[in-house]
PDB file of N, CA and C in Angstrom:
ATOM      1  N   UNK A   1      -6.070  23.427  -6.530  1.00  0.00           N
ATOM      2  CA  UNK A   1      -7.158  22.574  -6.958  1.00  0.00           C
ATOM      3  C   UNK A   1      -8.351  23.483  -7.300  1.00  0.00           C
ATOM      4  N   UNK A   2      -9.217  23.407  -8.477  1.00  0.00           N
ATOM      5  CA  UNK A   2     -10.170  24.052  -8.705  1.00  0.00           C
ATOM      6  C   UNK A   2     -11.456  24.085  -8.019  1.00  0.00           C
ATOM      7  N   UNK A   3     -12.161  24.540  -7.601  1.00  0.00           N
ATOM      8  CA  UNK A   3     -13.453  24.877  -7.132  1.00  0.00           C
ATOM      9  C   UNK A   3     -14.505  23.211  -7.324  1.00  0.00           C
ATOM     10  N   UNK A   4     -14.663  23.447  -8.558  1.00  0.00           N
ATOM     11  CA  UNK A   4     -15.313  22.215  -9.294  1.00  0.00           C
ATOM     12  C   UNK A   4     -14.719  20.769  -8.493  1.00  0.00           C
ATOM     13  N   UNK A   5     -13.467  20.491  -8.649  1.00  0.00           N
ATOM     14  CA  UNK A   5     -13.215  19.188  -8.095  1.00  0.00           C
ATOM     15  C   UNK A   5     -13.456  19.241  -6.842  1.00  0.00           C
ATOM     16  N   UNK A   6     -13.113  20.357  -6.147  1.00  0.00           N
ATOM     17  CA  UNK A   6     -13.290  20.840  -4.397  1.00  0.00           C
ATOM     18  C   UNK A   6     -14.776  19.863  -4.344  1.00  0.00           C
ATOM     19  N   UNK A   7     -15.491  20.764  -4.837  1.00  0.00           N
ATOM     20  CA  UNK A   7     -16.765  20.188  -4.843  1.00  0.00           C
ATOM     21  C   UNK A   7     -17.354  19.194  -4.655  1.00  0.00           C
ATOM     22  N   UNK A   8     -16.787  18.088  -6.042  1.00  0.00           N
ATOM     23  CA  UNK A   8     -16.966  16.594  -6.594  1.00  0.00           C
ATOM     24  C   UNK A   8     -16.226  16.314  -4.980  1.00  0.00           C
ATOM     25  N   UNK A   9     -15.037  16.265  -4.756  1.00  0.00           N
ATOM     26  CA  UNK A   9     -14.480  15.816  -3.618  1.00  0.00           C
ATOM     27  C   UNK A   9     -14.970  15.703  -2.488  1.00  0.00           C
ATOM     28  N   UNK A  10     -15.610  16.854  -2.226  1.00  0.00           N
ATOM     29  CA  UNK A  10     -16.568  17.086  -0.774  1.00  0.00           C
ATOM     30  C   UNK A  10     -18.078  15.992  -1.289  1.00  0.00           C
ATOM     31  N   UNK A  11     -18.554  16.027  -2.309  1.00  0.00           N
ATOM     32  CA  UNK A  11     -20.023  15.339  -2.442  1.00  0.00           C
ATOM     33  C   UNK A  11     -18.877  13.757  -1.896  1.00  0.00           C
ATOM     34  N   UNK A  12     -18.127  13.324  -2.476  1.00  0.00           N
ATOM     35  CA  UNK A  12     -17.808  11.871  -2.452  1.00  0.00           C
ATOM     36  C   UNK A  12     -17.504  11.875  -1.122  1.00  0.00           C
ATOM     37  N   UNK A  13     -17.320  12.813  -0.540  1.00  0.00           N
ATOM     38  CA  UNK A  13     -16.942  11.990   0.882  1.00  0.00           C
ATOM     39  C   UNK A  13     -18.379  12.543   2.014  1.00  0.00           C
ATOM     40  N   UNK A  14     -19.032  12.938   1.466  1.00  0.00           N
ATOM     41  CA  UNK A  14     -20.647  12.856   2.300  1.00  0.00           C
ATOM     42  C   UNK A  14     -21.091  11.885   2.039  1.00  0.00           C
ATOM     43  N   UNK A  15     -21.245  11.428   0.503  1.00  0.00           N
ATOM     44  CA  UNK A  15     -21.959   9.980  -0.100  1.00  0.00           C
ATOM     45  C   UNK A  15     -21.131   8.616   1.130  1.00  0.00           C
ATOM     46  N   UNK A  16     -19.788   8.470   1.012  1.00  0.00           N
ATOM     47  CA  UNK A  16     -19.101   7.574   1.827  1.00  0.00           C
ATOM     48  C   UNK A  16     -19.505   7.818   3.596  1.00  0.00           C
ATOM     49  N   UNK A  17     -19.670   8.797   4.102  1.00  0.00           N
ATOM     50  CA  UNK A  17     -20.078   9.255   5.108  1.00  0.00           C
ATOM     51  C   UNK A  17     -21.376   8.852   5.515  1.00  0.00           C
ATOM     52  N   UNK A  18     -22.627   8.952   4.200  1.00  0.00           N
ATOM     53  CA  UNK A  18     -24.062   8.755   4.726  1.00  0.00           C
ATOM     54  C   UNK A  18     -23.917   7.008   4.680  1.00  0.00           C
ATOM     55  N   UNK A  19     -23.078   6.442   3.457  1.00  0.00           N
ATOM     56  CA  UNK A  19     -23.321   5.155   3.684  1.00  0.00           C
ATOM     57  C   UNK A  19     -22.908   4.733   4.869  1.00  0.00           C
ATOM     58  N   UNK A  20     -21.733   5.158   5.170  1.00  0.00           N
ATOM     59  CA  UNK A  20     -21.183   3.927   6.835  1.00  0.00           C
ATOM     60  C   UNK A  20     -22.499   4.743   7.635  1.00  0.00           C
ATOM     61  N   UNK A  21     -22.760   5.653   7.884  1.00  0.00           N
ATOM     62  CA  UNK A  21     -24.004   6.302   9.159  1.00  0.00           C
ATOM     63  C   UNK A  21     -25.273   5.793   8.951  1.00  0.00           C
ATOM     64  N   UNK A  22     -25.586   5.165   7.809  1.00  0.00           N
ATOM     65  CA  UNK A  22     -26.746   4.258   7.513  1.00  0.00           C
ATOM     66  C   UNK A  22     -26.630   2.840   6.925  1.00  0.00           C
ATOM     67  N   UNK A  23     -25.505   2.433   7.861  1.00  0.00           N
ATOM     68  CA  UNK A  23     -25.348   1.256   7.434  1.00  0.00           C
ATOM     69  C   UNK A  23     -25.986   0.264   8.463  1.00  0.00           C
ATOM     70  N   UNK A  24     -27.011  -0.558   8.821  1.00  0.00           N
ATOM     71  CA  UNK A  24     -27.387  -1.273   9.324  1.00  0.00           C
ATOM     72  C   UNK A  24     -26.532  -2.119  10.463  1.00  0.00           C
ATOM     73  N   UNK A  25     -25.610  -2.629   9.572  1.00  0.00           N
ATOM     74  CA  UNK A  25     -24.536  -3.750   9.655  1.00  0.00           C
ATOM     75  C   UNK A  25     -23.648  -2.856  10.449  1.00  0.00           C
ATOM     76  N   UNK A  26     -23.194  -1.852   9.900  1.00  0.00           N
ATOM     77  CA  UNK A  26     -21.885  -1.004  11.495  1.00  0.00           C
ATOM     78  C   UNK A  26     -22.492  -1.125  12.767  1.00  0.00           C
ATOM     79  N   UNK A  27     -24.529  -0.317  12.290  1.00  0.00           N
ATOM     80  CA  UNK A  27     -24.497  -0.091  13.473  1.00  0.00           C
ATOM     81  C   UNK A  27     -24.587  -1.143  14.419  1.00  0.00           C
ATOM     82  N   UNK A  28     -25.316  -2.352  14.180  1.00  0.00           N
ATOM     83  CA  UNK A  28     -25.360  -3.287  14.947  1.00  0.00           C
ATOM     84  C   UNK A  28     -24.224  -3.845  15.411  1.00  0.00           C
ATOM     85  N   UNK A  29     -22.991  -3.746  14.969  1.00  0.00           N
ATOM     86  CA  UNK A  29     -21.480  -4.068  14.992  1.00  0.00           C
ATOM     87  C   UNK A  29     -21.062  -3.329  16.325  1.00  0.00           C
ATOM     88  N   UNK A  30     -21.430  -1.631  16.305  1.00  0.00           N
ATOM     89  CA  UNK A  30     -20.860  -0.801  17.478  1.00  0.00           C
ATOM     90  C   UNK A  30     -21.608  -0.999  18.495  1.00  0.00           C
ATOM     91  N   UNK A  31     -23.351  -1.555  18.211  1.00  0.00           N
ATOM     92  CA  UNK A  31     -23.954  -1.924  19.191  1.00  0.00           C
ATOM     93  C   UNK A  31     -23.849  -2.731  20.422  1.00  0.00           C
ATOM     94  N   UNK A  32     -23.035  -4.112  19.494  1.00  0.00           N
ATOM     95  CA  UNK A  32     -22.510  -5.207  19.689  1.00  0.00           C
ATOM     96  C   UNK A  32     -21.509  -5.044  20.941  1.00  0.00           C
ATOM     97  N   UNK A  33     -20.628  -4.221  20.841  1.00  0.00           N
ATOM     98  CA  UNK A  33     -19.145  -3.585  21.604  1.00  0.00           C
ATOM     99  C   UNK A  33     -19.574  -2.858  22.500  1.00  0.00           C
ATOM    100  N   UNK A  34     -21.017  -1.653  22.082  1.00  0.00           N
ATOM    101  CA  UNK A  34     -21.261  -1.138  23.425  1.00  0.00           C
ATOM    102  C   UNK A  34     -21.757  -2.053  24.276  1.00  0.00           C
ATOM    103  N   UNK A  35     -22.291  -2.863  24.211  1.00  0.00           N
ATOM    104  CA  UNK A  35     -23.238  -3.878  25.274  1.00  0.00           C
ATOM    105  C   UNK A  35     -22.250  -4.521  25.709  1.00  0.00           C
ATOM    106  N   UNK A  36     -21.128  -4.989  25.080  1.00  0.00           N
ATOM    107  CA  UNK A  36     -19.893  -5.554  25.740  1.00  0.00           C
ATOM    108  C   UNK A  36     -19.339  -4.603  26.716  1.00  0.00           C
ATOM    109  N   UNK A  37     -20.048  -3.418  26.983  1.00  0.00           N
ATOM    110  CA  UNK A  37     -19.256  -2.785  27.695  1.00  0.00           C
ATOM    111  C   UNK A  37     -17.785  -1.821  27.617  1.00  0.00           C
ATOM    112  N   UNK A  38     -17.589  -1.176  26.042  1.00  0.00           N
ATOM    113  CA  UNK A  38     -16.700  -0.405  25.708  1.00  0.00           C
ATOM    114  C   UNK A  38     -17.223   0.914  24.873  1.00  0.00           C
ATOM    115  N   UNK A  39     -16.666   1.513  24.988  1.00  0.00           N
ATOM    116  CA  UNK A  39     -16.672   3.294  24.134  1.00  0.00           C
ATOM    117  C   UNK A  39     -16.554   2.844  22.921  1.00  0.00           C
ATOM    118  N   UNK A  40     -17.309   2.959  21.715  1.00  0.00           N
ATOM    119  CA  UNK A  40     -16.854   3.271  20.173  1.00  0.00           C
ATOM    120  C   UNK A  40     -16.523   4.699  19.510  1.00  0.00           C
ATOM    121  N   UNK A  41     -15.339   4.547  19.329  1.00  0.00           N
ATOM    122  CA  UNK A  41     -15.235   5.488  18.086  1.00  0.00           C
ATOM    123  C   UNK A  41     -14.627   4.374  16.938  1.00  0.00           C
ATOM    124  N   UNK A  42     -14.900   5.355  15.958  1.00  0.00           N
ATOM    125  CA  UNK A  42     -14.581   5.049  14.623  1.00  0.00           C
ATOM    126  C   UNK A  42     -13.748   5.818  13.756  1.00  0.00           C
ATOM    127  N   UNK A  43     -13.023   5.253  13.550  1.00  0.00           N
ATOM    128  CA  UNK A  43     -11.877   6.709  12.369  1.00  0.00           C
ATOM    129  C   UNK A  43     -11.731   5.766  11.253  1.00  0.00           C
ATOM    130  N   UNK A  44     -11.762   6.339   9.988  1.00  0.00           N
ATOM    131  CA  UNK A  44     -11.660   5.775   8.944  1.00  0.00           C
ATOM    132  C   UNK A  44     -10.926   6.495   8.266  1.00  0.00           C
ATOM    133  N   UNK A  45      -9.636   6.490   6.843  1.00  0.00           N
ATOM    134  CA  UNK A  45      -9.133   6.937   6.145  1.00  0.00           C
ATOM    135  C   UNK A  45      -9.127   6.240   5.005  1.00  0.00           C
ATOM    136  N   UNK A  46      -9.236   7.295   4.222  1.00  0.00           N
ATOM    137  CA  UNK A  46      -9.643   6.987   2.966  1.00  0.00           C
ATOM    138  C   UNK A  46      -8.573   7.414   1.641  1.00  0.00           C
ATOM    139  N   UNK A  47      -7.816   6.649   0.787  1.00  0.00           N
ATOM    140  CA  UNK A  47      -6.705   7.434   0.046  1.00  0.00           C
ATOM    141  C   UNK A  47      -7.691   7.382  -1.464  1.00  0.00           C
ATOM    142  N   UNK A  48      -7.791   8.472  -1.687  1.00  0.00           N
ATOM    143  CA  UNK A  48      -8.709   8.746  -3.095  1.00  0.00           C
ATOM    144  C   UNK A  48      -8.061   9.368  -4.168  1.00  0.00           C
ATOM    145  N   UNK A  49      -6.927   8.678  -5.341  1.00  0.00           N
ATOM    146  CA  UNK A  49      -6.422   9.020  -6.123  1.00  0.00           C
ATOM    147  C   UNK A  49      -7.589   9.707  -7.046  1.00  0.00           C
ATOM    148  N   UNK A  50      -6.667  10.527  -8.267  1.00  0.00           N
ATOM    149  CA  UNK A  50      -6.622  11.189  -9.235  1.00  0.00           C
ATOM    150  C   UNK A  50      -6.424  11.666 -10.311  1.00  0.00           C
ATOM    151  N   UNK A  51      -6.747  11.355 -11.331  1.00  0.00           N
ATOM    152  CA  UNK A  51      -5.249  12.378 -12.920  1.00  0.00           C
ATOM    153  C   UNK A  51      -6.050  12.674 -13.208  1.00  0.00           C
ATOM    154  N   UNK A  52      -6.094  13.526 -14.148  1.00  0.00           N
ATOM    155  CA  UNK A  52      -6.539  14.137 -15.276  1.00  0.00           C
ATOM    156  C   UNK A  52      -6.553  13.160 -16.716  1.00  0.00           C
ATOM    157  N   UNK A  53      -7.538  13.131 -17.285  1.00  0.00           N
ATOM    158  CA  UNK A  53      -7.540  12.067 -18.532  1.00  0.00           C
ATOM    159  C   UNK A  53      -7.007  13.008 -19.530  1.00  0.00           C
ATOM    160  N   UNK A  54      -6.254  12.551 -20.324  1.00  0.00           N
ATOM    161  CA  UNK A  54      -5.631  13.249 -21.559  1.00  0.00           C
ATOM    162  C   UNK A  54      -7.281  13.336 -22.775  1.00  0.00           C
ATOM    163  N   UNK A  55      -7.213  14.175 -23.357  1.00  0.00           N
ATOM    164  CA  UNK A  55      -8.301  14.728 -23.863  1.00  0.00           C
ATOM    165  C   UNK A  55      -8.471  13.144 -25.071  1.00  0.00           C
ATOM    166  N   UNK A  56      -7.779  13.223 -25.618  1.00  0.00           N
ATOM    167  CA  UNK A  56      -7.749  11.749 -26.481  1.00  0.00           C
ATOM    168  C   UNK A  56      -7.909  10.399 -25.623  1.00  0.00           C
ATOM    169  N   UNK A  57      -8.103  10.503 -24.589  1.00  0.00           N
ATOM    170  CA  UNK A  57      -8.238   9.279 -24.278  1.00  0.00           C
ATOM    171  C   UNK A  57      -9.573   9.067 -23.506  1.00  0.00           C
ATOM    172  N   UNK A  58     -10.733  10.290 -23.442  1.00  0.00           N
ATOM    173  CA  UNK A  58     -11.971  10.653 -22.984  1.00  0.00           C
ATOM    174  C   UNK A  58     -13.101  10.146 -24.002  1.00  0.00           C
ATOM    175  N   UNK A  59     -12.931   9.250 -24.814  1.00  0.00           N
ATOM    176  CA  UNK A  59     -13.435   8.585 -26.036  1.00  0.00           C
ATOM    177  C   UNK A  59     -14.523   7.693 -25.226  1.00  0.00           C
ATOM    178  N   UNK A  60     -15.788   7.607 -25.879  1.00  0.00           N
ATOM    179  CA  UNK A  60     -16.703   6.260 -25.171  1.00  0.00           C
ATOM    180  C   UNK A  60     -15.425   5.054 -24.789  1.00  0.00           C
ATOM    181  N   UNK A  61     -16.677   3.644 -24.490  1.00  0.00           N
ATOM    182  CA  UNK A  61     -15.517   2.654 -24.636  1.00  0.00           C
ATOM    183  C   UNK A  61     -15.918   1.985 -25.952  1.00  0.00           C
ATOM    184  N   UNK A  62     -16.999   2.592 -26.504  1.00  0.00           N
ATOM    185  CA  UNK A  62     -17.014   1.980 -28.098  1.00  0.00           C
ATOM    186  C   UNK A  62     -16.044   2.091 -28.516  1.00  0.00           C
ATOM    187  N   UNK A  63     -15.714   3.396 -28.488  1.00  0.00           N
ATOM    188  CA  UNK A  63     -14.518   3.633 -29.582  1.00  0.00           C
ATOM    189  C   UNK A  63     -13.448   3.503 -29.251  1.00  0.00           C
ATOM    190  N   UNK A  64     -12.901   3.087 -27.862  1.00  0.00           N
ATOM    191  CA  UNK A  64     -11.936   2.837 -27.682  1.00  0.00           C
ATOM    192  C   UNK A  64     -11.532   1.169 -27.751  1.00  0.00           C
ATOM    193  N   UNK A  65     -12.409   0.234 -27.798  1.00  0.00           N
ATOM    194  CA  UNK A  65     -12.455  -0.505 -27.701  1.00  0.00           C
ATOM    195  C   UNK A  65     -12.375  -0.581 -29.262  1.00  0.00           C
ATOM    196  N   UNK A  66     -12.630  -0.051 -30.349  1.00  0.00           N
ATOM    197  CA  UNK A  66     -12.614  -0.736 -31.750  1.00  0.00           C
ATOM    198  C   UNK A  66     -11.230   0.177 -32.048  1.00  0.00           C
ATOM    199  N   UNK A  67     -10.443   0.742 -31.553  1.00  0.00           N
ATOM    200  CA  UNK A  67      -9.212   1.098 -31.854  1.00  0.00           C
ATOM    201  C   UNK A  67      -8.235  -0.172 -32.526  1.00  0.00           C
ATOM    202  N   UNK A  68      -7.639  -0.257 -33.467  1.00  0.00           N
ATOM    203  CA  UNK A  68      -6.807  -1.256 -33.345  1.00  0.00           C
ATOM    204  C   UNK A  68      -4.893  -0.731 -32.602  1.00  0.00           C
ATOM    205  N   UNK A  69      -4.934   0.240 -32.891  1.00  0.00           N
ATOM    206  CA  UNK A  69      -3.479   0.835 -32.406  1.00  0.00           C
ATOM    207  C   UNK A  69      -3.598   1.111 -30.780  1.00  0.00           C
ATOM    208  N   UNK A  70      -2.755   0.224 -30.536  1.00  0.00           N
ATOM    209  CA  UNK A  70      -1.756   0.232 -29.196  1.00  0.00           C
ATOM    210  C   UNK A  70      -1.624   1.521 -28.840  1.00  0.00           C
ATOM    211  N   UNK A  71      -1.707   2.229 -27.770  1.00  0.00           N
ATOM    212  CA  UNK A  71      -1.632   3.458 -27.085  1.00  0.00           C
ATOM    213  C   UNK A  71      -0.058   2.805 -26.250  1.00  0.00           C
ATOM    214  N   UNK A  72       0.655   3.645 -26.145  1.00  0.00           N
ATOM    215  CA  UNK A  72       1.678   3.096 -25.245  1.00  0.00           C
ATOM    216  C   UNK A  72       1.688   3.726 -23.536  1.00  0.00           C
ATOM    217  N   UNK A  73       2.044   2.535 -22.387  1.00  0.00           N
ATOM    218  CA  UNK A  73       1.597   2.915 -21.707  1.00  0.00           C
ATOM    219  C   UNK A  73       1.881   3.605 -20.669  1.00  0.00           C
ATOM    220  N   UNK A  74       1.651   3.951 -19.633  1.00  0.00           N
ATOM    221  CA  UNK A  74       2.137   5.252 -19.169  1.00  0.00           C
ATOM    222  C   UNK A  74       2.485   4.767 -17.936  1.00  0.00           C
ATOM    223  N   UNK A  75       3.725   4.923 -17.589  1.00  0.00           N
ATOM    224  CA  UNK A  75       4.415   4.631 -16.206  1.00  0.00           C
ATOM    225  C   UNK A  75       4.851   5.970 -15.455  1.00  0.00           C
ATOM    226  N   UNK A  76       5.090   5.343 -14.098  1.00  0.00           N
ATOM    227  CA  UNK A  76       5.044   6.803 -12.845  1.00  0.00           C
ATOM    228  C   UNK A  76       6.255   6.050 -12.433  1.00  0.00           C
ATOM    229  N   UNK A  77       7.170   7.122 -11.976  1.00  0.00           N
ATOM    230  CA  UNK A  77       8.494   6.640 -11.503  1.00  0.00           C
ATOM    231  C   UNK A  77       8.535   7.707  -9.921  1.00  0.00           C
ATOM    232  N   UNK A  78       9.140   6.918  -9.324  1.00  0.00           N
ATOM    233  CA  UNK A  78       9.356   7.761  -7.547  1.00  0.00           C
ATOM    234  C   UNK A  78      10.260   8.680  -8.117  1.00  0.00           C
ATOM    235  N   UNK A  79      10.493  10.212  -7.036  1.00  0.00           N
ATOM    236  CA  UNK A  79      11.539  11.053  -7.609  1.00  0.00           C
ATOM    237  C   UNK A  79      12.387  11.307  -6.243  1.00  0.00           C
ATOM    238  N   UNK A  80      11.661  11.124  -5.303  1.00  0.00           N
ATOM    239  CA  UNK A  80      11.933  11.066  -3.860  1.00  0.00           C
ATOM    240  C   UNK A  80      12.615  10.144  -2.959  1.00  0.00           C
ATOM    241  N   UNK A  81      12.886  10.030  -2.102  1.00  0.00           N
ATOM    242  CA  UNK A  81      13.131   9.283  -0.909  1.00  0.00           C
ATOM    243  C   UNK A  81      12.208   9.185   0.169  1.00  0.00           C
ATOM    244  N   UNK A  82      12.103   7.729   0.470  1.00  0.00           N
ATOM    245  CA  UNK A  82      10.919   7.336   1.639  1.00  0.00           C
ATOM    246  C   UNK A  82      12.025   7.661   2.862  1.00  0.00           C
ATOM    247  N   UNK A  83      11.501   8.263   4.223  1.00  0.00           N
ATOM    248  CA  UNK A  83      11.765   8.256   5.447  1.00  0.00           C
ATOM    249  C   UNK A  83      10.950   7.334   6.136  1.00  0.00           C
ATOM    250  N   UNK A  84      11.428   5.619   6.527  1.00  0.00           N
ATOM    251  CA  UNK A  84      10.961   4.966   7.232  1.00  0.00           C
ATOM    252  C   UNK A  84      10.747   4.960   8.430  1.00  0.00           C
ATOM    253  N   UNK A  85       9.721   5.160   9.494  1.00  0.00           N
ATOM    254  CA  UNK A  85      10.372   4.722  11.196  1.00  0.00           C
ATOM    255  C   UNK A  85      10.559   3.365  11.559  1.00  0.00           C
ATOM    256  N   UNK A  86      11.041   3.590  12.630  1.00  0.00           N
ATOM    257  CA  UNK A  86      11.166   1.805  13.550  1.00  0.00           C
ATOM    258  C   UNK A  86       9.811   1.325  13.740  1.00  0.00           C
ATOM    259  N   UNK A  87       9.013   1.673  13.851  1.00  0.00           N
ATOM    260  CA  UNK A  87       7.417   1.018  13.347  1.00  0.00           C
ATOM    261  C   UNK A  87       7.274   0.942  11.715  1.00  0.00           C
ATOM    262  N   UNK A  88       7.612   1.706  10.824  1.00  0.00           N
ATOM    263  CA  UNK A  88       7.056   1.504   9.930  1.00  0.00           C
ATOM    264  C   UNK A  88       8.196  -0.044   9.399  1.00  0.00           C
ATOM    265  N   UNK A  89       9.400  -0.316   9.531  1.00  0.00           N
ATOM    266  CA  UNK A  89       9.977  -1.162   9.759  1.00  0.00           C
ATOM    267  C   UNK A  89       9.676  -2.210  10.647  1.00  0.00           C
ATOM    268  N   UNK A  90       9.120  -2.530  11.388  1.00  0.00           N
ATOM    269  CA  UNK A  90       8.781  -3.504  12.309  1.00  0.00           C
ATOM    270  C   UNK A  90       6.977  -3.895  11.371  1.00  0.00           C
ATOM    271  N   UNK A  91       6.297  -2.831  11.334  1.00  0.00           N
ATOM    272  CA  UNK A  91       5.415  -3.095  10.573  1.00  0.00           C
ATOM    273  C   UNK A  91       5.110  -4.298   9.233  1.00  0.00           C
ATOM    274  N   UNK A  92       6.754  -3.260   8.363  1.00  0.00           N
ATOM    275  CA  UNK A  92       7.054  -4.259   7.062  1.00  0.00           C
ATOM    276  C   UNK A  92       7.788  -6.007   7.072  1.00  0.00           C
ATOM    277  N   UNK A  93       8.434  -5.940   8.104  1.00  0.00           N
ATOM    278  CA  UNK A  93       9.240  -7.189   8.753  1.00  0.00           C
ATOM    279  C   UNK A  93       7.817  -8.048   9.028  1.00  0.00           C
ATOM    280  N   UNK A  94       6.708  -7.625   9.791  1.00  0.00           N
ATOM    281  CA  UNK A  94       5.987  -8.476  10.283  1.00  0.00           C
ATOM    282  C   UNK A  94       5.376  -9.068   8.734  1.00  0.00           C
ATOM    283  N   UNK A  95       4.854  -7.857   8.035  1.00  0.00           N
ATOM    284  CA  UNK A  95       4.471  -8.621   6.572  1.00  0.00           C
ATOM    285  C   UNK A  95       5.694  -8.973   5.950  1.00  0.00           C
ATOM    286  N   UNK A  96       7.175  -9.728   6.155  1.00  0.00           N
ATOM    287  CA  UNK A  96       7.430 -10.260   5.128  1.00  0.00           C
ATOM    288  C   UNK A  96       8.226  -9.629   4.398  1.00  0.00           C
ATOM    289  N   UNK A  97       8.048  -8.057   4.594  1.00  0.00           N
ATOM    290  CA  UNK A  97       8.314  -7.410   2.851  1.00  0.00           C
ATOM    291  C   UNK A  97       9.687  -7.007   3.465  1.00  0.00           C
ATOM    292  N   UNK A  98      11.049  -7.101   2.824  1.00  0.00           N
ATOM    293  CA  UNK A  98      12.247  -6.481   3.125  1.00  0.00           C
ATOM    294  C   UNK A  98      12.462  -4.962   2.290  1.00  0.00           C
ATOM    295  N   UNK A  99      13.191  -4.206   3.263  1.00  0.00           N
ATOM    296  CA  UNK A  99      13.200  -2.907   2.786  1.00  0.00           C
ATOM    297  C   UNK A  99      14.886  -2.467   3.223  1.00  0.00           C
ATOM    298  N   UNK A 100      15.487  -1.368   1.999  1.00  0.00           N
ATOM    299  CA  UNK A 100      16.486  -1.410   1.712  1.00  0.00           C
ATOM    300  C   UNK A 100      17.073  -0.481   2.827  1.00  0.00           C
ATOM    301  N   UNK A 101      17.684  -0.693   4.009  1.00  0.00           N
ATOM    302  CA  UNK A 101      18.201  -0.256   4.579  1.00  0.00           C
ATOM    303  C   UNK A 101      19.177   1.419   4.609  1.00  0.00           C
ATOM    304  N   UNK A 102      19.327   1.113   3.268  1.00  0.00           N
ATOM    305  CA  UNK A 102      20.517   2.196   2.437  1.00  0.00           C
ATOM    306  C   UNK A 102      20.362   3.824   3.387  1.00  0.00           C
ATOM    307  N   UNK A 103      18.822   4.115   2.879  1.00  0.00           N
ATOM    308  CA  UNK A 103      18.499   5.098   3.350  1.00  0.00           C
ATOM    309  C   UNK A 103      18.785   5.870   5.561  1.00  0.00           C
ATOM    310  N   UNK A 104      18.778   4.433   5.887  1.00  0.00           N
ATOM    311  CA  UNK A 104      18.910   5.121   7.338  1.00  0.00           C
ATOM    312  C   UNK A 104      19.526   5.444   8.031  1.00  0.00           C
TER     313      UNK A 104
END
């Protein structure tokens, strides 16, 4: 990863950082729990995708927007195999979602 995005990457997650630490509303929230009589911590994770824009497609949205030709569109295919656990299975069962056994 280059220097430059390092960078951009680290500013976005101070900006996300100062907001929850000056957020009014948390704090009165953890306030809330300490007076109830418990320890707060807080852990948060954050999944922050990425691509690279193809140089033709870095156009205002004027001009992309008065395009009349269809760009065709760009799909991502898995290349891998998921390793599920018995939680992450008990997890998916509780939502509902069925998952293909094949693998275990």
């Amino acid at each position: 990863m280059d220097e430059p995005l390092k960078h951009l990457m680290q500013e976005l997650g101070n900006a996300i950082n100062d907001s929850l630490s000056e957020s009014d509303r948390i704090a009165e929230a953890i306030g809330e729990i300490k007076r109830a009589g418990y320890d707060v911590f807080l852990v948060l994770e954050a999944t922050i995708g990425f691509n690279r824009r193809d140089e033709d497609e870095e156009g205002d949205e004027e001009t992309a927007a008065s395009e009349t030709e269809e760009r065709p569109k760009k799909s991502f295919e898995a290349t891998g195999k998921i390793k599920f656990t018995s939680q992450d299975h008990r997890f998916l069962r509780a939502l509902k979602i069925a998952v293909d056994d094949e693998g275990r």
